[in-house]
N, C-alpha and C. Protein backbone atom coordinates (compact mmCIF):
# COMPACT_ATOMS: atom_id res chain seq x y z
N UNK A 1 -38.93 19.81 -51.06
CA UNK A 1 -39.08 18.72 -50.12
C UNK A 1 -40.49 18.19 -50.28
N UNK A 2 -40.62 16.83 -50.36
CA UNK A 2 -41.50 16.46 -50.57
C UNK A 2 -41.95 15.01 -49.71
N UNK A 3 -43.18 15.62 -48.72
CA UNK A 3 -43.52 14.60 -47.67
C UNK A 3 -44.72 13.97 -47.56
N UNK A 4 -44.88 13.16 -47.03
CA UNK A 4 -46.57 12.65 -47.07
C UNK A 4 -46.92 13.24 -45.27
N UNK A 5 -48.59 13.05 -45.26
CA UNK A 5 -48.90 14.25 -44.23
C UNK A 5 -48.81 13.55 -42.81
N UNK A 6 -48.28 12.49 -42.38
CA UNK A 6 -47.70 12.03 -41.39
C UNK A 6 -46.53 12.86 -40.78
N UNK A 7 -46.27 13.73 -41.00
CA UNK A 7 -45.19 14.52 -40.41
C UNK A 7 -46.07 15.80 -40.24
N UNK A 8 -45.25 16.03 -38.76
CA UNK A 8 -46.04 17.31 -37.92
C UNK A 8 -45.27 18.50 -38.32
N UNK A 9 -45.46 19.21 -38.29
CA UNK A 9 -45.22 21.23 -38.57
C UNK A 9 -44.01 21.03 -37.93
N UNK A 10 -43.44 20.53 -36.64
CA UNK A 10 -41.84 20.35 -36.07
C UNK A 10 -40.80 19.83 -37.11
N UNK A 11 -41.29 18.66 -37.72
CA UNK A 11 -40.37 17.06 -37.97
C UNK A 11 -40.26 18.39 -39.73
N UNK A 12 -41.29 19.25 -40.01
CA UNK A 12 -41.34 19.63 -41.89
C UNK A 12 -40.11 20.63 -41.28
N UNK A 13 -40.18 21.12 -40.07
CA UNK A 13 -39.22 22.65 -40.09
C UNK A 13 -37.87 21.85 -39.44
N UNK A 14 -37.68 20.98 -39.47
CA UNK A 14 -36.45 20.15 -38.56
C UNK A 14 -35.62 19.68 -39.93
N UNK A 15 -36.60 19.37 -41.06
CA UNK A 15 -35.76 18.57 -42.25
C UNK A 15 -35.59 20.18 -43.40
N UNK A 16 -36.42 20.54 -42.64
CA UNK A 16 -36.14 22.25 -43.95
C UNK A 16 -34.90 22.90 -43.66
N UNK A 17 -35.03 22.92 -42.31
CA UNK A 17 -33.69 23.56 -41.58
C UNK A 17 -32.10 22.90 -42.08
N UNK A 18 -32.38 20.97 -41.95
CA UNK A 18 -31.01 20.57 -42.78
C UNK A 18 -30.96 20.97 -43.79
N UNK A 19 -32.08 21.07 -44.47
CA UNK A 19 -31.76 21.25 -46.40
C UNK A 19 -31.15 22.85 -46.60
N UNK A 20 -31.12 23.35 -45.56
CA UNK A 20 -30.71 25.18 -45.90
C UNK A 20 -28.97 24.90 -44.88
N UNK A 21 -29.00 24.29 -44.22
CA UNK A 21 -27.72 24.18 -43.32
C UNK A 21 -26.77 23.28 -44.39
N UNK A 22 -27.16 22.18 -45.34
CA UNK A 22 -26.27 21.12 -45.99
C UNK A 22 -26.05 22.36 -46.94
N UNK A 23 -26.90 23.40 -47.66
CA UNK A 23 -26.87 24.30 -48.70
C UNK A 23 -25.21 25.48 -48.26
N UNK A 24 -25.53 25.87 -47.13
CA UNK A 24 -24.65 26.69 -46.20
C UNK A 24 -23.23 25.81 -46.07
N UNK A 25 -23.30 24.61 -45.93
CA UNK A 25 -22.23 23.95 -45.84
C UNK A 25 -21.55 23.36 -47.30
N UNK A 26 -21.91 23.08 -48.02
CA UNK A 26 -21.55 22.32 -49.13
C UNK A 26 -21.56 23.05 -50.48
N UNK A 27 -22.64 24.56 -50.53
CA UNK A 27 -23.00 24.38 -51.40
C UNK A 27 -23.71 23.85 -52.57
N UNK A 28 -23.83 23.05 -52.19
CA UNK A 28 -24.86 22.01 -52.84
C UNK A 28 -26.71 22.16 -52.14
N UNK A 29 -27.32 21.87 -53.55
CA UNK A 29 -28.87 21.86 -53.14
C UNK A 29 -29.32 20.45 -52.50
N UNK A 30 -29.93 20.29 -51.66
CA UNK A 30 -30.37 19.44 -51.20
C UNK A 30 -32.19 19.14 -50.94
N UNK A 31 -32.21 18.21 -51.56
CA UNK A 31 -33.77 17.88 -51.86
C UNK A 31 -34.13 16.40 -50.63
N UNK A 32 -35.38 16.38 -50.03
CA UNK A 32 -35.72 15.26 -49.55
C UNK A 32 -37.41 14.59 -49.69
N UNK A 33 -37.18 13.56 -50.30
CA UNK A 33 -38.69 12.78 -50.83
C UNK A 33 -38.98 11.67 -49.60
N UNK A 34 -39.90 11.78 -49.30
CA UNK A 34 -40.32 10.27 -48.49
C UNK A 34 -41.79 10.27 -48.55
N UNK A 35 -41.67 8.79 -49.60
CA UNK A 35 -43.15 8.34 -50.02
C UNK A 35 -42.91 7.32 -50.79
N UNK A 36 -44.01 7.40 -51.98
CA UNK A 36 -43.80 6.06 -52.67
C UNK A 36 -42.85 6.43 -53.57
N UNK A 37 -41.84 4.96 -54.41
CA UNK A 37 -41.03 5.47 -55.49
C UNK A 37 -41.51 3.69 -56.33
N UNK A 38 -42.44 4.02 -57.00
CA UNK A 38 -42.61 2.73 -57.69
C UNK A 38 -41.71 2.33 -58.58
N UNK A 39 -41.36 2.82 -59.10
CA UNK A 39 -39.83 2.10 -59.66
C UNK A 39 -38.55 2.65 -59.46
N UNK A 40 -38.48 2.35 -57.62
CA UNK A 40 -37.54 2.07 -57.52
C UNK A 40 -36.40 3.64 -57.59
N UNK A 41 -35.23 3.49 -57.86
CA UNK A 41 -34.21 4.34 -58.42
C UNK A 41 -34.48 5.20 -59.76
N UNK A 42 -35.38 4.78 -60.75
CA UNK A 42 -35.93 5.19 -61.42
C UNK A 42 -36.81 6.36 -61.15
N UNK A 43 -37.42 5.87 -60.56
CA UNK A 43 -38.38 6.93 -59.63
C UNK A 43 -38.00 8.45 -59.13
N UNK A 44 -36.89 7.97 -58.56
CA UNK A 44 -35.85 8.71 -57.86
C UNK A 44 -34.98 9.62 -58.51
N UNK A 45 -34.75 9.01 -59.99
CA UNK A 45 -33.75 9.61 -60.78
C UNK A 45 -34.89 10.95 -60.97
N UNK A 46 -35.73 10.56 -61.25
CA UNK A 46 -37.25 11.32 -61.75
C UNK A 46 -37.24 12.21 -60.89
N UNK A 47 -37.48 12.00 -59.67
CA UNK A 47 -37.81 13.15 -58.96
C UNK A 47 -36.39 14.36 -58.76
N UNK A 48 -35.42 13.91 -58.86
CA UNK A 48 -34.30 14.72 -59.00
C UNK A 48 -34.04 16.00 -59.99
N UNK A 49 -34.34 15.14 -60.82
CA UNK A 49 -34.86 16.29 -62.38
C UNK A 49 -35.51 17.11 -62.19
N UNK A 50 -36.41 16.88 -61.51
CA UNK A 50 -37.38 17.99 -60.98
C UNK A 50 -36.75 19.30 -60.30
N UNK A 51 -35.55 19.11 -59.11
CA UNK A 51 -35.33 19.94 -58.08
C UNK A 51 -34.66 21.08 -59.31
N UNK A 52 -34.19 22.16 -58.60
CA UNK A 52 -34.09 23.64 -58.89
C UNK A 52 -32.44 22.93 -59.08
N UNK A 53 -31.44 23.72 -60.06
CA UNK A 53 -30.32 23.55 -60.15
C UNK A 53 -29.94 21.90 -59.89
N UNK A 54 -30.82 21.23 -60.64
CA UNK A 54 -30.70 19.46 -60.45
C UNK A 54 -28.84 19.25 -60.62
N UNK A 55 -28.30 19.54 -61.28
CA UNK A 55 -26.72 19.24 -61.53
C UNK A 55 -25.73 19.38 -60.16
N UNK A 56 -26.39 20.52 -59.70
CA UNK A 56 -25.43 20.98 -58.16
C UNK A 56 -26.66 20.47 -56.78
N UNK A 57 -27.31 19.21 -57.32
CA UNK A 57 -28.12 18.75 -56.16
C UNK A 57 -28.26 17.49 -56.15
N UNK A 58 -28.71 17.13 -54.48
CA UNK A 58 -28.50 16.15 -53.99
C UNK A 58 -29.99 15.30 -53.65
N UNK A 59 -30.48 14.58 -54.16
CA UNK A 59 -31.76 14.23 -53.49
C UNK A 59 -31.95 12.73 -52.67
N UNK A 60 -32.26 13.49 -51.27
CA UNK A 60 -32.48 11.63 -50.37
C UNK A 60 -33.97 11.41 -50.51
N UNK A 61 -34.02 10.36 -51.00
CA UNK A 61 -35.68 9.68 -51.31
C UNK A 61 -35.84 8.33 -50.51
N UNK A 62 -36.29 8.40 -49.68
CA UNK A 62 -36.87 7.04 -48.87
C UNK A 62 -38.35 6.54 -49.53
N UNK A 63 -38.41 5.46 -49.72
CA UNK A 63 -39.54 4.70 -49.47
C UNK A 63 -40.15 3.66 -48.38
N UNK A 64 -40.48 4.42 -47.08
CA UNK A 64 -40.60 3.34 -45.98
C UNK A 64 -41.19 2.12 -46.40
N UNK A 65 -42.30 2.31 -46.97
CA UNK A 65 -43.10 1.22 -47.68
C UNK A 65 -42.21 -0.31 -48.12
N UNK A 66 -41.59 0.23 -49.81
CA UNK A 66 -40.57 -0.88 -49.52
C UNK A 66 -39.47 -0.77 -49.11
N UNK A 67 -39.33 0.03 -48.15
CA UNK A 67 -37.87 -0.01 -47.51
C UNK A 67 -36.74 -0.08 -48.09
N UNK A 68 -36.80 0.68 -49.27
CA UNK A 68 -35.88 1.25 -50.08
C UNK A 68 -35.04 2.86 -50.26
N UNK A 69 -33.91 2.75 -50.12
CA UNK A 69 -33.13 4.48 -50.13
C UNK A 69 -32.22 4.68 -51.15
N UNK A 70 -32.78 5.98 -51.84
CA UNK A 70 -32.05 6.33 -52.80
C UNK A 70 -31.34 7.72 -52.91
N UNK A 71 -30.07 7.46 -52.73
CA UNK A 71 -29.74 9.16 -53.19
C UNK A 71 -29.39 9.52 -54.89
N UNK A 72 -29.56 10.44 -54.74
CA UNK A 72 -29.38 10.87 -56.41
C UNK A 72 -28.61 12.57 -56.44
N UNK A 73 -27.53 12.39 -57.01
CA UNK A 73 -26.50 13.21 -56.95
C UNK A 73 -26.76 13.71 -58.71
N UNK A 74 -26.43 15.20 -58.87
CA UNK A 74 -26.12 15.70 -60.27
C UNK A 74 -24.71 15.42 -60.39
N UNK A 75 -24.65 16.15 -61.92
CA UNK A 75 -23.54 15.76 -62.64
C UNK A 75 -22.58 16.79 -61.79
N UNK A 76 -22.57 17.78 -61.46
CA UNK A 76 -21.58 18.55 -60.47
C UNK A 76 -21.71 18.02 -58.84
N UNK A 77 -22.69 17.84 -58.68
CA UNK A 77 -22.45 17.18 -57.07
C UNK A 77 -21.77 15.76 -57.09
N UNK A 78 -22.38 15.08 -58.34
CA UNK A 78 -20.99 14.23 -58.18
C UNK A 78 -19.74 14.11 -57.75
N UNK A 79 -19.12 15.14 -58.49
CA UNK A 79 -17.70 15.66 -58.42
C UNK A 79 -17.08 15.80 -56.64
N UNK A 80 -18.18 16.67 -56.03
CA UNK A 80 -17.93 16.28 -54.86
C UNK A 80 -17.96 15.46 -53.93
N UNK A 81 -19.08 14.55 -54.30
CA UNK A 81 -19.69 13.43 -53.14
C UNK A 81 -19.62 12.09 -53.62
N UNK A 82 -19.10 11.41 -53.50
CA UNK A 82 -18.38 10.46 -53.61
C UNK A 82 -19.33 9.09 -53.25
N UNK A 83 -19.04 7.96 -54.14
CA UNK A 83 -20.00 6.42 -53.97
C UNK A 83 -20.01 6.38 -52.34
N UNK A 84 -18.39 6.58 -51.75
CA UNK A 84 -18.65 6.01 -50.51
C UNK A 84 -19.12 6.79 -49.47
N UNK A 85 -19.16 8.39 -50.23
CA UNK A 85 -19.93 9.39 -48.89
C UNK A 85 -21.57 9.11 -48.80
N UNK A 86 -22.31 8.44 -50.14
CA UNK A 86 -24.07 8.41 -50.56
C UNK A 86 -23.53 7.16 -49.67
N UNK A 87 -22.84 5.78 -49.24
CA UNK A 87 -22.87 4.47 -48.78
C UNK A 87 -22.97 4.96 -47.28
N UNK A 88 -22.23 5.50 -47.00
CA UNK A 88 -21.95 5.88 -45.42
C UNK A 88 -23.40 6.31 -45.26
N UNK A 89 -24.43 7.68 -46.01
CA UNK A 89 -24.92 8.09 -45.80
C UNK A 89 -26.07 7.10 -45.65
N UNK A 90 -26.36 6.43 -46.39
CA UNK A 90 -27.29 5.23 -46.41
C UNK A 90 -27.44 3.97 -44.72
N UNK A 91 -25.67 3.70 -44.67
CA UNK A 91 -25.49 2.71 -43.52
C UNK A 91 -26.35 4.20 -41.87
N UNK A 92 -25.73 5.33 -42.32
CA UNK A 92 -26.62 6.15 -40.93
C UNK A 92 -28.45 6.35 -40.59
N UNK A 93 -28.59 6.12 -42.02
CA UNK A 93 -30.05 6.13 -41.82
C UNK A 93 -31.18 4.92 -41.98
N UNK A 94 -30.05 3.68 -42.18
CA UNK A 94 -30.92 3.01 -41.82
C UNK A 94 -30.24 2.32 -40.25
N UNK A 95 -29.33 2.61 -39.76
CA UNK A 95 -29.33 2.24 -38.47
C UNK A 95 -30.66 3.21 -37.62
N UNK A 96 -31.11 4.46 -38.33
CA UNK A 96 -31.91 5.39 -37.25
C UNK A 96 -33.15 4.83 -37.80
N UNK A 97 -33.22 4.17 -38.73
CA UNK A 97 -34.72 3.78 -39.34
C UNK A 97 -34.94 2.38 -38.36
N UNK A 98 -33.98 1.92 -37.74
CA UNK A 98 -34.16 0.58 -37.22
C UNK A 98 -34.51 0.69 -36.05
N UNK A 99 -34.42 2.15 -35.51
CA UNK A 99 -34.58 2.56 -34.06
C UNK A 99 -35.93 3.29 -34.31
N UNK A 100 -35.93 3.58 -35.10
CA UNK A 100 -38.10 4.07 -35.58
C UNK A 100 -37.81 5.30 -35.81
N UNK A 101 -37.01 6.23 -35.73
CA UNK A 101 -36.48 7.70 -36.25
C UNK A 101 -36.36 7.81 -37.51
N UNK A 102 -37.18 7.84 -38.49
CA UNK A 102 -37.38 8.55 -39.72
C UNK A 102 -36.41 9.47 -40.35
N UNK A 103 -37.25 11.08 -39.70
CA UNK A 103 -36.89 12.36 -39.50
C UNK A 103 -35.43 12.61 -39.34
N UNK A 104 -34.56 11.40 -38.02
CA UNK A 104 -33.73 11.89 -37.56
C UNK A 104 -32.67 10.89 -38.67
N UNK A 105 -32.92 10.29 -39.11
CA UNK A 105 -32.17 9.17 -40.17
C UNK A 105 -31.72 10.03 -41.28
N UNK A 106 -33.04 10.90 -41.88
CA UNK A 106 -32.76 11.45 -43.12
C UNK A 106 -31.86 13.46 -42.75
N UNK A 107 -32.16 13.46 -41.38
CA UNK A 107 -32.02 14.65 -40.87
C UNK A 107 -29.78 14.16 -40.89
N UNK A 108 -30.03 13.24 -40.19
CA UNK A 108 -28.03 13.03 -39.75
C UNK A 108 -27.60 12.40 -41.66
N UNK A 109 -28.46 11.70 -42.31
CA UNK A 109 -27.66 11.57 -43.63
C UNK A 109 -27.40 13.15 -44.49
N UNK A 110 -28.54 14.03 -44.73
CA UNK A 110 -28.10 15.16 -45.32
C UNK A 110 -26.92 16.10 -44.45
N UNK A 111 -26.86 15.81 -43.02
CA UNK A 111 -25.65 16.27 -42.32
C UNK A 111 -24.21 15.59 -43.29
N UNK A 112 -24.15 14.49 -43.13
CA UNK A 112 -23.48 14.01 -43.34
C UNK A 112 -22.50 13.60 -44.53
N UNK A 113 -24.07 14.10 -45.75
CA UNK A 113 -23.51 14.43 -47.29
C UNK A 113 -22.83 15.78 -47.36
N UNK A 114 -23.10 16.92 -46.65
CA UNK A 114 -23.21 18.41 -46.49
C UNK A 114 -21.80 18.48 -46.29
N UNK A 115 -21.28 17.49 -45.33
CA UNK A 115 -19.51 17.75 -44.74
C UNK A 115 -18.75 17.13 -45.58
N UNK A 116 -19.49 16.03 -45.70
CA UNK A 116 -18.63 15.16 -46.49
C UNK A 116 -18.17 16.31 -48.06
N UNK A 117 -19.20 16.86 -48.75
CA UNK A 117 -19.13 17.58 -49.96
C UNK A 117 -18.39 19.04 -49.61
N UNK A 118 -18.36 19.38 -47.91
CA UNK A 118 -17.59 20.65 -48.32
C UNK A 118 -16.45 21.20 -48.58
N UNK A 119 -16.17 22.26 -49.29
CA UNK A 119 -14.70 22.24 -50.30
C UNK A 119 -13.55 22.40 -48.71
N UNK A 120 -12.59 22.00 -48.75
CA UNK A 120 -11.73 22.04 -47.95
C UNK A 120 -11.44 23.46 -47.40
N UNK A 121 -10.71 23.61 -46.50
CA UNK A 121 -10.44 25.16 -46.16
C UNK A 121 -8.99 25.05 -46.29
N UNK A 122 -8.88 26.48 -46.77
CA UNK A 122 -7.01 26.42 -47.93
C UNK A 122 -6.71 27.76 -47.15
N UNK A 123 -5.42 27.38 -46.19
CA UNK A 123 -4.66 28.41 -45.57
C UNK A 123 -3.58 28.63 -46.28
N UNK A 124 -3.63 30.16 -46.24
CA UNK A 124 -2.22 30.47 -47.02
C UNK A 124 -1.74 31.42 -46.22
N UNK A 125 -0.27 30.95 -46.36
CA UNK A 125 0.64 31.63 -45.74
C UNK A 125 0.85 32.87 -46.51
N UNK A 126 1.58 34.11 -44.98
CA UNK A 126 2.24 35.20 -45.79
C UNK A 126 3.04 35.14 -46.36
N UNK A 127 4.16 35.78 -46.88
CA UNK A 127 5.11 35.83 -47.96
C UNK A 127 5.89 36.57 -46.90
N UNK A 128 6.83 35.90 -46.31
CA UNK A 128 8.12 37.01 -44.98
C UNK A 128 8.21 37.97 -46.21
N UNK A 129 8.55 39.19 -44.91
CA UNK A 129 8.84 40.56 -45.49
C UNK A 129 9.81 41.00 -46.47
């Protein structure tokens, strides 16, 4: 996770806490950047590469500056998370970015990738006696 120092010791353990809860739920790694991304998606693709197990991870990168959001999915988180689960995730955080909630924008989108990506639950029946 990677933040600029405008965020207090609460808001770093509030977004650490999603990134280990979306992990618990999905399986999937979850990374979060908010700072500059000078080029853009590019930027973004960049910083993804970076995270630990990049293929089975998810990274939300804001740039308040230009008010730009990027998620960046690996080649296996793909598989699970879908154009329109990163769209949804995008339309939630910038409705909370419009209300001045940062923290809580990027905090309800990694919720929201986490469910969206988790594997279904498969009941199986007994076999009568």
């Amino acid at each position: 996770m990677a933040l600029g120092s405008d965020f207090s010791r609460g808001q770093v353990s509030e977004l650490q806490r999603v990134i280990d809860l979306g992990r618990q739920i999905s399986g999937l790694g979850f990374g979060i950047y908010i700072g500059e991304l000078p080029d853009g998606r590019e930027s973004a693709i960049a910083r993804h590469a970076q995270l630990a197990d990049a293929p089975a991870a998810v990274l939300v990168a804001v740039d308040p500056a230009a008010r730009s959001i990027e998620i960046v999915t690996g080649s296996h988180a793909f598989r699970v998370l879908d154009d329109r689960s990163c769209e949804l995730a995008v339309l939630a955080m910038k409705s909370s970015f419009e209300a001045g909630d940062l923290v809580g924008g990027v905090r309800d989108a990694v919720n929201l990738l986490a469910q969206r990506a988790r594997a279904p639950h498969t009941a199986h029946l007994q076999e009568p006696v």
